[in-house]
C-alpha atoms as a PDB file:
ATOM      1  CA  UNK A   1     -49.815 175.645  15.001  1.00  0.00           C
ATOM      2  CA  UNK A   2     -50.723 172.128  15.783  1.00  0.00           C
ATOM      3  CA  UNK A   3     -52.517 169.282  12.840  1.00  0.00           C
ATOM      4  CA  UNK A   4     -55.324 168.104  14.257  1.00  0.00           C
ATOM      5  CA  UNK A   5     -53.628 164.338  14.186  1.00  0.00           C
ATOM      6  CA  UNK A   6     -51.353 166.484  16.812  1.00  0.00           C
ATOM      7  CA  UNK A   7     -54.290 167.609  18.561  1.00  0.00           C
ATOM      8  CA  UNK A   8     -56.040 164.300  19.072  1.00  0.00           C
ATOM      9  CA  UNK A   9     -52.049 162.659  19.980  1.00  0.00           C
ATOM     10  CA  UNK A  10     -52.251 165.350  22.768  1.00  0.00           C
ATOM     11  CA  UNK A  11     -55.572 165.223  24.064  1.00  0.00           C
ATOM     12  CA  UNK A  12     -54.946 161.146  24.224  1.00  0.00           C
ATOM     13  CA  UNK A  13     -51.839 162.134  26.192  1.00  0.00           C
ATOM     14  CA  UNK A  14     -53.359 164.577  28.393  1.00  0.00           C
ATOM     15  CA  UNK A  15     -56.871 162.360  28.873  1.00  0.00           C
ATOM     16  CA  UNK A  16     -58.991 165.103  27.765  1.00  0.00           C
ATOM     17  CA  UNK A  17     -61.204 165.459  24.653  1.00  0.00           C
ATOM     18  CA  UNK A  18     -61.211 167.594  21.531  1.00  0.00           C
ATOM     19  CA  UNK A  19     -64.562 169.331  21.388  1.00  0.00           C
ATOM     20  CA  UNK A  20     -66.512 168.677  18.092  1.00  0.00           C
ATOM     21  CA  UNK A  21     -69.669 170.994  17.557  1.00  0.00           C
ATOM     22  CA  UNK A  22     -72.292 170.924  14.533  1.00  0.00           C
ATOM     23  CA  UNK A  23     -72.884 174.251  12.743  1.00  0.00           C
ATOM     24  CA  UNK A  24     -75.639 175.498  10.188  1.00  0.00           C
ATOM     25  CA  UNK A  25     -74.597 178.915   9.595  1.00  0.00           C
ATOM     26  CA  UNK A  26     -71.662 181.591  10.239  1.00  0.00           C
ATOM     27  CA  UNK A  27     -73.623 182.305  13.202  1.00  0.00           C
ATOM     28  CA  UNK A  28     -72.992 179.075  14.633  1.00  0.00           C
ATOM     29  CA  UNK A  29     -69.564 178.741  13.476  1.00  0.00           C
ATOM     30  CA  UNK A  30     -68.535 181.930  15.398  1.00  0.00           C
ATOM     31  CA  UNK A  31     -70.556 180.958  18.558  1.00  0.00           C
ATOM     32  CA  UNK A  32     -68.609 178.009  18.414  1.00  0.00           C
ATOM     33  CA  UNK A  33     -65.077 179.456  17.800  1.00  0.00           C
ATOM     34  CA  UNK A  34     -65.309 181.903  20.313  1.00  0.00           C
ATOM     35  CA  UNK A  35     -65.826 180.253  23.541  1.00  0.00           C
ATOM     36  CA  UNK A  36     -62.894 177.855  22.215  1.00  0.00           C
ATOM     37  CA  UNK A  37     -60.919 180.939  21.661  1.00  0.00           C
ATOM     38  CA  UNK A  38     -61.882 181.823  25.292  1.00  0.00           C
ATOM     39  CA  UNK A  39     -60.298 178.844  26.983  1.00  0.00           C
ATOM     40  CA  UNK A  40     -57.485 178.173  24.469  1.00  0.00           C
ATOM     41  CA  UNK A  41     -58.471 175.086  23.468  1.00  0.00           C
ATOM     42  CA  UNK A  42     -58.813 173.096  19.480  1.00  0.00           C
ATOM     43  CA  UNK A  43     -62.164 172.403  18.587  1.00  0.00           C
ATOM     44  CA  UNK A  44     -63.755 170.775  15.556  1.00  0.00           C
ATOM     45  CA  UNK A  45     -66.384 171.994  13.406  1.00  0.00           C
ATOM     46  CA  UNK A  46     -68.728 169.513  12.065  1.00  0.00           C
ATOM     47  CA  UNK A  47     -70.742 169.643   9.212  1.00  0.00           C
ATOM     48  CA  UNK A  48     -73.215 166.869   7.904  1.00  0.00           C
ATOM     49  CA  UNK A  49     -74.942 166.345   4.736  1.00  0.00           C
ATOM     50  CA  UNK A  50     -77.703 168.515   4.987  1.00  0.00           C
ATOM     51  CA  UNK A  51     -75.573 170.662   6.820  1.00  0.00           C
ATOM     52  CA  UNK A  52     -72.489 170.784   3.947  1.00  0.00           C
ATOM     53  CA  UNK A  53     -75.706 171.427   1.503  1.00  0.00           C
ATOM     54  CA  UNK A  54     -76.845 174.243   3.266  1.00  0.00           C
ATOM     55  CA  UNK A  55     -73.993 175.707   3.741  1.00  0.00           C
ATOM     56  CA  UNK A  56     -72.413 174.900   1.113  1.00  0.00           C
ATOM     57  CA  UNK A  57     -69.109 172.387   1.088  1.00  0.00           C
ATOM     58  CA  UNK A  58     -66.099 174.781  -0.355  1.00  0.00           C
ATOM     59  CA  UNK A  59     -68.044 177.974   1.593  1.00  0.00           C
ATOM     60  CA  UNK A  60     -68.003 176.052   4.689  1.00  0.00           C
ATOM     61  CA  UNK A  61     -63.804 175.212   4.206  1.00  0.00           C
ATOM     62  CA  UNK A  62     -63.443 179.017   3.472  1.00  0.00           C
ATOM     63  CA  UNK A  63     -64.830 180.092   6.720  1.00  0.00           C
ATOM     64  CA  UNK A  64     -63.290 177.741   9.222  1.00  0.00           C
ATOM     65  CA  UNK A  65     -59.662 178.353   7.111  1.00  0.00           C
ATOM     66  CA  UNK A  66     -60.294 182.125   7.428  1.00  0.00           C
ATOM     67  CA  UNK A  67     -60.703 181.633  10.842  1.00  0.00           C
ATOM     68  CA  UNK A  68     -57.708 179.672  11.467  1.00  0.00           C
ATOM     69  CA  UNK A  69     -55.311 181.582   8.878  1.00  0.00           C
ATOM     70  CA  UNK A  70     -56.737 184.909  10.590  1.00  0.00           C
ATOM     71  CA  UNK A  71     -56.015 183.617  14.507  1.00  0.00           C
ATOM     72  CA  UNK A  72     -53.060 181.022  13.800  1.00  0.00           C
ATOM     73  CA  UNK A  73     -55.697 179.119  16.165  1.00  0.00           C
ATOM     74  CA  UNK A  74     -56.051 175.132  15.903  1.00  0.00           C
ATOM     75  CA  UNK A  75     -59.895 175.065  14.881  1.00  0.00           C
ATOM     76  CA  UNK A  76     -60.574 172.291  12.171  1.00  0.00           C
ATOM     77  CA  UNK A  77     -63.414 170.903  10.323  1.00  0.00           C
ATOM     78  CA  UNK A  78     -65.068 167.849   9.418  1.00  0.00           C
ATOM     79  CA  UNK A  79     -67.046 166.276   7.628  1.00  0.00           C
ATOM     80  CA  UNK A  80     -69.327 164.745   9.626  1.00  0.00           C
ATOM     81  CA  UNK A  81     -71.963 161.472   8.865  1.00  0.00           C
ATOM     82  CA  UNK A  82     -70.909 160.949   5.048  1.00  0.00           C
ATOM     83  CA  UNK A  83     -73.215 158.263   3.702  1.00  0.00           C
ATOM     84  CA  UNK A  84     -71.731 157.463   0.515  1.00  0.00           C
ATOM     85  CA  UNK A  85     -68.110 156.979  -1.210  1.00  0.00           C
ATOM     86  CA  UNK A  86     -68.889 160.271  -3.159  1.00  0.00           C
ATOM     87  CA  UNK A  87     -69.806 162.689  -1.040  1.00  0.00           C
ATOM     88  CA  UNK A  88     -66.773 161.932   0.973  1.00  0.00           C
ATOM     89  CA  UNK A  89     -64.330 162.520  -1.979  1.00  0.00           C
ATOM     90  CA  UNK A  90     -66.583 165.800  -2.272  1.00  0.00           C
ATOM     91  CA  UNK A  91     -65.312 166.880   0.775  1.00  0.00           C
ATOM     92  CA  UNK A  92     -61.800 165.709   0.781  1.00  0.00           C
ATOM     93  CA  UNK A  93     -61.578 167.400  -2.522  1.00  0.00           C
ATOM     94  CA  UNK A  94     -62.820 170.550  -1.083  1.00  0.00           C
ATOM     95  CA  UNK A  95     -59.987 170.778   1.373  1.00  0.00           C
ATOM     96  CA  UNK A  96     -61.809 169.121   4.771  1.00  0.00           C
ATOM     97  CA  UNK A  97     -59.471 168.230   7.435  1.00  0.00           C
ATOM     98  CA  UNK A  98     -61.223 165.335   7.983  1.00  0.00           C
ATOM     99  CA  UNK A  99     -64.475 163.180   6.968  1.00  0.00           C
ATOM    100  CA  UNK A 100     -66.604 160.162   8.521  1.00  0.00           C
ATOM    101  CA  UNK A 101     -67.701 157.538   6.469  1.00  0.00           C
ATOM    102  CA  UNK A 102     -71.051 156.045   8.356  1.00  0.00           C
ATOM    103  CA  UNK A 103     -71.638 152.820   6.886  1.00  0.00           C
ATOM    104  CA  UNK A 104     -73.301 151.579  10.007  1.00  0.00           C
ATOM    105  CA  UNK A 105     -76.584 150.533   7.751  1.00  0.00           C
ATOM    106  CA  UNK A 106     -74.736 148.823   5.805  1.00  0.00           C
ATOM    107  CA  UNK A 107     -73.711 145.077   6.324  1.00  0.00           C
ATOM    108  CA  UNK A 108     -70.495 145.064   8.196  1.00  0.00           C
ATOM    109  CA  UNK A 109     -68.333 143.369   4.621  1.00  0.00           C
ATOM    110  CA  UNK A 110     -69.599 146.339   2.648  1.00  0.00           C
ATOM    111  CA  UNK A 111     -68.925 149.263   5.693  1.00  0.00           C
ATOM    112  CA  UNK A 112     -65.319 147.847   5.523  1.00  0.00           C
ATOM    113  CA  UNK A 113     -65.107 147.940   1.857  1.00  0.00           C
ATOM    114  CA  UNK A 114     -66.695 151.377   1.306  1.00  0.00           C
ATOM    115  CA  UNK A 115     -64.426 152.774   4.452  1.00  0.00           C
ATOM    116  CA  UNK A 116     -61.707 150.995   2.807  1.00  0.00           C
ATOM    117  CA  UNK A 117     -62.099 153.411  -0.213  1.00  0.00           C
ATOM    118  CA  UNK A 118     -62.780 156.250   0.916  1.00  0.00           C
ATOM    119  CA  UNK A 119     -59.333 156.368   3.738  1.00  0.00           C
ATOM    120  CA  UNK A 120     -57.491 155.072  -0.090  1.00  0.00           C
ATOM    121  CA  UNK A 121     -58.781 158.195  -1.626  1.00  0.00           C
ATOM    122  CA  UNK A 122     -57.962 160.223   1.316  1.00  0.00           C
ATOM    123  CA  UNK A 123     -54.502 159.172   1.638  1.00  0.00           C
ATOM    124  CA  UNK A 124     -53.948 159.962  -2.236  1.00  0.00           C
ATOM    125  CA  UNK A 125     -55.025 163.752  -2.091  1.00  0.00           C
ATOM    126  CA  UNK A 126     -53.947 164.443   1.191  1.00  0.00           C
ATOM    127  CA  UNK A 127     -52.372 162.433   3.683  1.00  0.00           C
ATOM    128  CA  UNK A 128     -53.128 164.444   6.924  1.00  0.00           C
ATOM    129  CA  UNK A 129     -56.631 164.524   5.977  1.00  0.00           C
ATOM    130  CA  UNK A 130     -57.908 162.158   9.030  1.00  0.00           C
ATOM    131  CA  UNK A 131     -60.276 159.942   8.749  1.00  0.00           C
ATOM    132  CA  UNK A 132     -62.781 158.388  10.954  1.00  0.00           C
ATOM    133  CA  UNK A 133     -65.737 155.066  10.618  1.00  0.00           C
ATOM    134  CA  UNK A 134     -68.365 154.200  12.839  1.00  0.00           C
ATOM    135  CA  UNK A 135     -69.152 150.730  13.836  1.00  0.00           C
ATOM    136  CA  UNK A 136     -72.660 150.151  15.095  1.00  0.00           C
ATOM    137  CA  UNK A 137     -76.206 151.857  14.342  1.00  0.00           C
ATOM    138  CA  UNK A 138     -77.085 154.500  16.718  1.00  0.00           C
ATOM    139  CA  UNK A 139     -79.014 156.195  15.039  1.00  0.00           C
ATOM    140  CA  UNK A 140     -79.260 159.373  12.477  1.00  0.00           C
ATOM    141  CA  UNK A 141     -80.829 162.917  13.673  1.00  0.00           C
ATOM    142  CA  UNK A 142     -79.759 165.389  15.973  1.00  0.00           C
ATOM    143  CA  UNK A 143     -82.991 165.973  17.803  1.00  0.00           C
ATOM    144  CA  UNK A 144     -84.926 165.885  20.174  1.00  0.00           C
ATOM    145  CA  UNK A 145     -86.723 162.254  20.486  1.00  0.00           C
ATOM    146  CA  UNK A 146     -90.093 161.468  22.054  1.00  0.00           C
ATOM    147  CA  UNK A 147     -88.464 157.280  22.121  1.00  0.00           C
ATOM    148  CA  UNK A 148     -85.265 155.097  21.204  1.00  0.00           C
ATOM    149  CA  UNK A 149     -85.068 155.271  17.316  1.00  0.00           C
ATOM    150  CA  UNK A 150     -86.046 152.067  15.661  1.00  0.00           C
ATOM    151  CA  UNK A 151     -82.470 150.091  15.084  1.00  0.00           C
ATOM    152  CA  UNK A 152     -81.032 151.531  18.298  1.00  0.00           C
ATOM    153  CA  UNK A 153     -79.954 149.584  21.185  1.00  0.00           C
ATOM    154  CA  UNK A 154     -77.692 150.900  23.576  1.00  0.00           C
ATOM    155  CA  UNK A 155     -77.522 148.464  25.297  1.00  0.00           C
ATOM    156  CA  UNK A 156     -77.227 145.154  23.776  1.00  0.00           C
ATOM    157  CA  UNK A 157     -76.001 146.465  20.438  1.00  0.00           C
ATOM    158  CA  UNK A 158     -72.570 147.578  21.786  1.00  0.00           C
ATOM    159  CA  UNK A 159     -69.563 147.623  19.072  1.00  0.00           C
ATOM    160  CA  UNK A 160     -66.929 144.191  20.012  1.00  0.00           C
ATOM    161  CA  UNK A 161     -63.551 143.709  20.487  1.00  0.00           C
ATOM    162  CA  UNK A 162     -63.392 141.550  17.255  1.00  0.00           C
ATOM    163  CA  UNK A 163     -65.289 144.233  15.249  1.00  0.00           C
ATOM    164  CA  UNK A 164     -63.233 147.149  16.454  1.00  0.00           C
ATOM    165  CA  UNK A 165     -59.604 144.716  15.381  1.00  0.00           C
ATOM    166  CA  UNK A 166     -61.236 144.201  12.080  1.00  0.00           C
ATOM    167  CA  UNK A 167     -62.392 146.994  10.976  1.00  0.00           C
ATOM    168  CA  UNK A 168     -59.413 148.736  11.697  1.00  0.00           C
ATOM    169  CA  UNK A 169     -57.035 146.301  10.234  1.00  0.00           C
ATOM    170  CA  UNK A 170     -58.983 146.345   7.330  1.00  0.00           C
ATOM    171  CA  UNK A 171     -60.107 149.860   6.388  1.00  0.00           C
ATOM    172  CA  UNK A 172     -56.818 151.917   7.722  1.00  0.00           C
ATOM    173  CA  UNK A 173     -59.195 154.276   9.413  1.00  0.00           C
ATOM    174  CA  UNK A 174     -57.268 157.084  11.843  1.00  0.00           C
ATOM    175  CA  UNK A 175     -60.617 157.098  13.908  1.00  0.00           C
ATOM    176  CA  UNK A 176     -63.302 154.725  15.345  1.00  0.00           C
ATOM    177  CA  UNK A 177     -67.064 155.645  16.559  1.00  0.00           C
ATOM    178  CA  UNK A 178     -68.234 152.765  18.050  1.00  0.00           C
ATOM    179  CA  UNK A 179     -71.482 152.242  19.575  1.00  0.00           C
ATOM    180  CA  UNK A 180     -70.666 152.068  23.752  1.00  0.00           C
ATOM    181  CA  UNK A 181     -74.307 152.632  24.785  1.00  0.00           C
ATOM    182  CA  UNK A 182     -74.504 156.427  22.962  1.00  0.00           C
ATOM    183  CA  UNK A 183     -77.480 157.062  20.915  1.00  0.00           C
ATOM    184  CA  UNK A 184     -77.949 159.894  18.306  1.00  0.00           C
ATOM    185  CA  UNK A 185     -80.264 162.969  19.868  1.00  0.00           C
ATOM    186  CA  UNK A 186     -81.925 163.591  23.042  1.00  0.00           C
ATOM    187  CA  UNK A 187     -84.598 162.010  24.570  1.00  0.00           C
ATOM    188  CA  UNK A 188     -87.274 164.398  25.524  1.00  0.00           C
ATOM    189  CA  UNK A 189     -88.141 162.250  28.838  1.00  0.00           C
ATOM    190  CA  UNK A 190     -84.410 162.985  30.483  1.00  0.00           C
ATOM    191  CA  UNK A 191     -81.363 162.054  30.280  1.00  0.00           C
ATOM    192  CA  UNK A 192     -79.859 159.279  27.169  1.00  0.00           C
ATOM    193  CA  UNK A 193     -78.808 155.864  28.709  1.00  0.00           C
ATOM    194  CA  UNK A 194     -75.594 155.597  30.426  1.00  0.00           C
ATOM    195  CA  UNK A 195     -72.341 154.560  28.543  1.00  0.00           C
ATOM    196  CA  UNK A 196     -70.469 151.480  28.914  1.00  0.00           C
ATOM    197  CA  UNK A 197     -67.490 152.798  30.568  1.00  0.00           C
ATOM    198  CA  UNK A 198     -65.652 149.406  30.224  1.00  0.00           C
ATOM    199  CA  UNK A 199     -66.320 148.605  27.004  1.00  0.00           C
ATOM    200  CA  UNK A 200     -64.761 151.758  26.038  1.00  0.00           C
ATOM    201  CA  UNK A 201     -61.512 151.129  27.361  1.00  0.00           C
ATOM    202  CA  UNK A 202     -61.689 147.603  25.791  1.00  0.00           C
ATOM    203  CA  UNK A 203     -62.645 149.273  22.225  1.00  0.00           C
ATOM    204  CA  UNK A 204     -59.335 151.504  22.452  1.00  0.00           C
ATOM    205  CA  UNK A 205     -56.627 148.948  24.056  1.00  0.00           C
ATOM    206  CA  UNK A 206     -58.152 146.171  21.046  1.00  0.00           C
ATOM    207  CA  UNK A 207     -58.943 148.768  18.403  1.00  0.00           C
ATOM    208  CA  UNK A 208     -55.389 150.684  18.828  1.00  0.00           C
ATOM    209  CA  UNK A 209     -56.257 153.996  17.253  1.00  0.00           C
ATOM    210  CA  UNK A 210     -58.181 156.995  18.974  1.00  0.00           C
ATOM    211  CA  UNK A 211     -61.659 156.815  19.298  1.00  0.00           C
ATOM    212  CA  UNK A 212     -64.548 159.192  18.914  1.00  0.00           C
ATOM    213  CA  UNK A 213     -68.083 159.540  21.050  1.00  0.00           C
ATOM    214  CA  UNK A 214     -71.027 160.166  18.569  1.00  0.00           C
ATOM    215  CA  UNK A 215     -74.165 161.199  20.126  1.00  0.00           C
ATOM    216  CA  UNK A 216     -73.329 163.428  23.007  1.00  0.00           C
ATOM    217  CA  UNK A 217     -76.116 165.697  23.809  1.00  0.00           C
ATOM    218  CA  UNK A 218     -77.748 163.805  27.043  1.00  0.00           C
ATOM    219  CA  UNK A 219     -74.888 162.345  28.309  1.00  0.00           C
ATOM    220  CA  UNK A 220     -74.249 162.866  31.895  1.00  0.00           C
ATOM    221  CA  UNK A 221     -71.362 164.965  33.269  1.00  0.00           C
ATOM    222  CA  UNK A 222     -69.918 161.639  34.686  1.00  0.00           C
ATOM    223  CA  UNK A 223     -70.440 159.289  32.028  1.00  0.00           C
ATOM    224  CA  UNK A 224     -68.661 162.456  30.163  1.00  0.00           C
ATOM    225  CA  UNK A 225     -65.643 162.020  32.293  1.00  0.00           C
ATOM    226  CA  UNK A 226     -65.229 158.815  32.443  1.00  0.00           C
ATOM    227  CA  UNK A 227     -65.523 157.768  28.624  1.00  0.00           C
ATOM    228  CA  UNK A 228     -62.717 160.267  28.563  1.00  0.00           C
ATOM    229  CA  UNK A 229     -60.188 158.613  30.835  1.00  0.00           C
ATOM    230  CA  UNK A 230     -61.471 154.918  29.423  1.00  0.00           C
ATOM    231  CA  UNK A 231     -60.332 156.288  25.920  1.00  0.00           C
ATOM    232  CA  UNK A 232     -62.658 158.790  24.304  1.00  0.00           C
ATOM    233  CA  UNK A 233     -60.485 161.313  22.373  1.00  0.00           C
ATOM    234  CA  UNK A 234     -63.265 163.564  20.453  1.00  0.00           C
ATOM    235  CA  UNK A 235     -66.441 164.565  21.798  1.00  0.00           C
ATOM    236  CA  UNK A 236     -69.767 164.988  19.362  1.00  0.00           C
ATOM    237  CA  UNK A 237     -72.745 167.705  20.217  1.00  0.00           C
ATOM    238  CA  UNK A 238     -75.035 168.825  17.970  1.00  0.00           C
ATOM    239  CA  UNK A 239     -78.804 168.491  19.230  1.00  0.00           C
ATOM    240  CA  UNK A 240     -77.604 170.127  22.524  1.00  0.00           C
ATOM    241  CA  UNK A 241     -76.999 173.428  20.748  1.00  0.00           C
ATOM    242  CA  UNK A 242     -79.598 173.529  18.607  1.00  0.00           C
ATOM    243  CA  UNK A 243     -82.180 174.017  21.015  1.00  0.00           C
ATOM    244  CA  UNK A 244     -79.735 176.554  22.760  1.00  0.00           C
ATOM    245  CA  UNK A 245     -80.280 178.333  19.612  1.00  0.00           C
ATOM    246  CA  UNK A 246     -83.807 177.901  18.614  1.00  0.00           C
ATOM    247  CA  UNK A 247     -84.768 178.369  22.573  1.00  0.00           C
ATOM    248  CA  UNK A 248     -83.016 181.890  22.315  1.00  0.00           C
ATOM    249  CA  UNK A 249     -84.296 183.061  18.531  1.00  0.00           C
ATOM    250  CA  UNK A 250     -87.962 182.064  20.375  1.00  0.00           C
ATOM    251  CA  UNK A 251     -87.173 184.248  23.494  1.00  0.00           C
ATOM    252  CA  UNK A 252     -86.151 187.204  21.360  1.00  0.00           C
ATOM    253  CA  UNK A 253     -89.386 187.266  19.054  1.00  0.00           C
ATOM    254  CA  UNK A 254     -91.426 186.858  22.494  1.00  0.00           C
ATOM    255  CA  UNK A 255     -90.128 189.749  24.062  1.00  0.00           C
ATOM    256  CA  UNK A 256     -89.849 191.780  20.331  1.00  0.00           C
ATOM    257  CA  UNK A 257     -92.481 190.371  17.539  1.00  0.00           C
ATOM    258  CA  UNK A 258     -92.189 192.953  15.446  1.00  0.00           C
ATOM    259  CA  UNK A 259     -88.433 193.342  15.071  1.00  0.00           C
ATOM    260  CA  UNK A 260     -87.241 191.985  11.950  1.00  0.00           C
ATOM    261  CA  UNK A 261     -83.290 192.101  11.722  1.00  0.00           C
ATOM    262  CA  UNK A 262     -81.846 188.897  11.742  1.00  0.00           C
ATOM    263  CA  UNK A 263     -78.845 189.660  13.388  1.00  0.00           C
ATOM    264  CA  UNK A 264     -80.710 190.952  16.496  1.00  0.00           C
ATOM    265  CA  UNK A 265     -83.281 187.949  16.354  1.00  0.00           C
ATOM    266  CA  UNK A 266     -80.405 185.706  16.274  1.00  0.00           C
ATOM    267  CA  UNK A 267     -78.366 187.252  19.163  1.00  0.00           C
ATOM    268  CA  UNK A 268     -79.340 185.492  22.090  1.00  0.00           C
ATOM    269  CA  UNK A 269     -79.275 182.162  20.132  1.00  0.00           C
ATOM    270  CA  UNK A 270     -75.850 182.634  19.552  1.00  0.00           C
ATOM    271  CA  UNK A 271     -75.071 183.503  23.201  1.00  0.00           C
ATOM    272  CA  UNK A 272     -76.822 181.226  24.217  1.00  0.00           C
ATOM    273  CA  UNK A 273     -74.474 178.400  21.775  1.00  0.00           C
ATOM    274  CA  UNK A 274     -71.567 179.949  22.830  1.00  0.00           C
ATOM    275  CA  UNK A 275     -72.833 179.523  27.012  1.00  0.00           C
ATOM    276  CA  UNK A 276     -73.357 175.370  25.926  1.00  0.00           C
ATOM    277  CA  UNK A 277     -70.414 175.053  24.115  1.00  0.00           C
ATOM    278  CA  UNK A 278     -67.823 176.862  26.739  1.00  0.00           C
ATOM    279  CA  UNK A 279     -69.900 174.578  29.214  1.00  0.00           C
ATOM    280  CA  UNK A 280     -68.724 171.619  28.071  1.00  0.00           C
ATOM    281  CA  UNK A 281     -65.815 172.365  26.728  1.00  0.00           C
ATOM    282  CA  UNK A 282     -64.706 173.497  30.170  1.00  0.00           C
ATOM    283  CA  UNK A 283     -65.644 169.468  31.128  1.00  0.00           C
ATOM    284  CA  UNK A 284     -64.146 168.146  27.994  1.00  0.00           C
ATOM    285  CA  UNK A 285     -60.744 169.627  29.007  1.00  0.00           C
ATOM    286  CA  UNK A 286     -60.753 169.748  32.755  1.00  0.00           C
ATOM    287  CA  UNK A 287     -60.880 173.500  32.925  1.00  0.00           C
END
């Protein structure tokens, strides 16, 4: 079975992108898994903070491995949106197959220096762990917004050539989110702003190592495929299947209020999960 540094090398080569999908429970993780499993294609479980507290950080390492060990399939997990030096030895520690630092409120000397440490500590536990830094603010939630978050400007705030060459010369980082008009959540009035397709493909010829798109609930199909070709190697959704699941947990207790299993309340939330994520997917890797 493929690392997922192999993984990312082939996508690159084959100008597709490695799915990466957020998950808050077993449900989700399986939703997740099985429409990858359907297309034969590696995906990434992600896992933030709140998400890694939830469900808890070793737990959530014994459930994709068991997975993976069980299928000899190439599913992986990260940790996603670490905000401090700690929690991302936490997770290396625990046996993640990779981790993002996101220093992006930080000034840009101390992102370096705190991304600095944490690929150091990386490198000295495991050295296929990969890891991954973000360069401009684009904001924190996965959810649904009623405006632009305050920071956020996709537009004028894009990540440039001479902080992309820095940063990675300086931290050692496998991976680089940079801010290319992308925008964490969905904006309840339609779709997020478009992506700066060129700037993309600057960011990866300049920046020299793959490159990851943060923020992709609300993206269009075509700004999809075309961050792709320009250079995008992984793929980020989160708030997208959320309200896949939350929309089909609310249709089940409509139609049945007094049922009370959780695995039947929860079963058309997962379907409908697994329905988004085979969706795109299917666009990620021109299926």
């Amino acid at each position: 079975m493929k690392t997922l540094r192999e993984c990312i090398k082939e996508a690159e080569e084959k100008k597709v992108a490695i799915g990466h999908f957020n998950i808050s429970d077993t449900e989700g993780l399986h939703a997740i898994f099985n429409a990858a499993k359907k297309l034969n294609v590696p995906v990434i479980i992600g896992t933030s903070e709140g998400e890694r507290d939830f469900i808890g950080v070793k737990q959530a390492v014994a459930l994709v491995k068991s997975l993976r060990e069980e299928y000899d399939y190439p599913i992986f997990l990260n940790a996603d949106h670490t905000y401090s030096v700690e929690r991302a030895k936490e997770a290396i520690d625990a046996g993640y197959d990779a981790v993002i630092f996101d220093g992006t409120k930080l000034s840009f000397e101390e992102n370096i220096a705190h991304m600095k440490e944490v690929v150091e500590y990386a490198r000295s536990i495991n050295p296929e762990i990969v890891v991954e830094g973000e360069i401009g603010y684009i904001g924190t939630s996965s959810k649904m917004l009623d405006e632009l978050p305050e920071g956020v400007d996709p537009v004028g705030a894009v990540t440039t050539e001479e902080e992309i060459v820095t940063y990675v010369k300086e931290t050692g980082v496998d991976l680089t989110a940079p801010a290319v008009g992308n925008l964490h959540g969905m904006l309840k009035s339609g779709k997020n702003p478009e992506l700066n397709i060129e700037q993309i493909a600057l960011l990866r010829k300049t920046g020299g190592v793959p490159m990851v798109l943060h923020g992709g609930s609300g993206i269009s199909d075509d700004d999809f495929k075309a961050a792709i070709q320009a250079g995008i190697a992984i793929v980020h959704i989160n708030t997208e299947i959320r309200v896949a699941y939350r929309e089909g947990i609310e249709e089940v207790i409509k139609e049945n209020p007094d049922e009370i299993a959780p695995y039947r309340l929860m079963k058309k939330g997962v379907e409908n999960m697994t329905e988004v994520v085979e969706k795109r997917l299917r666009l990620f890797n021109n299926l």
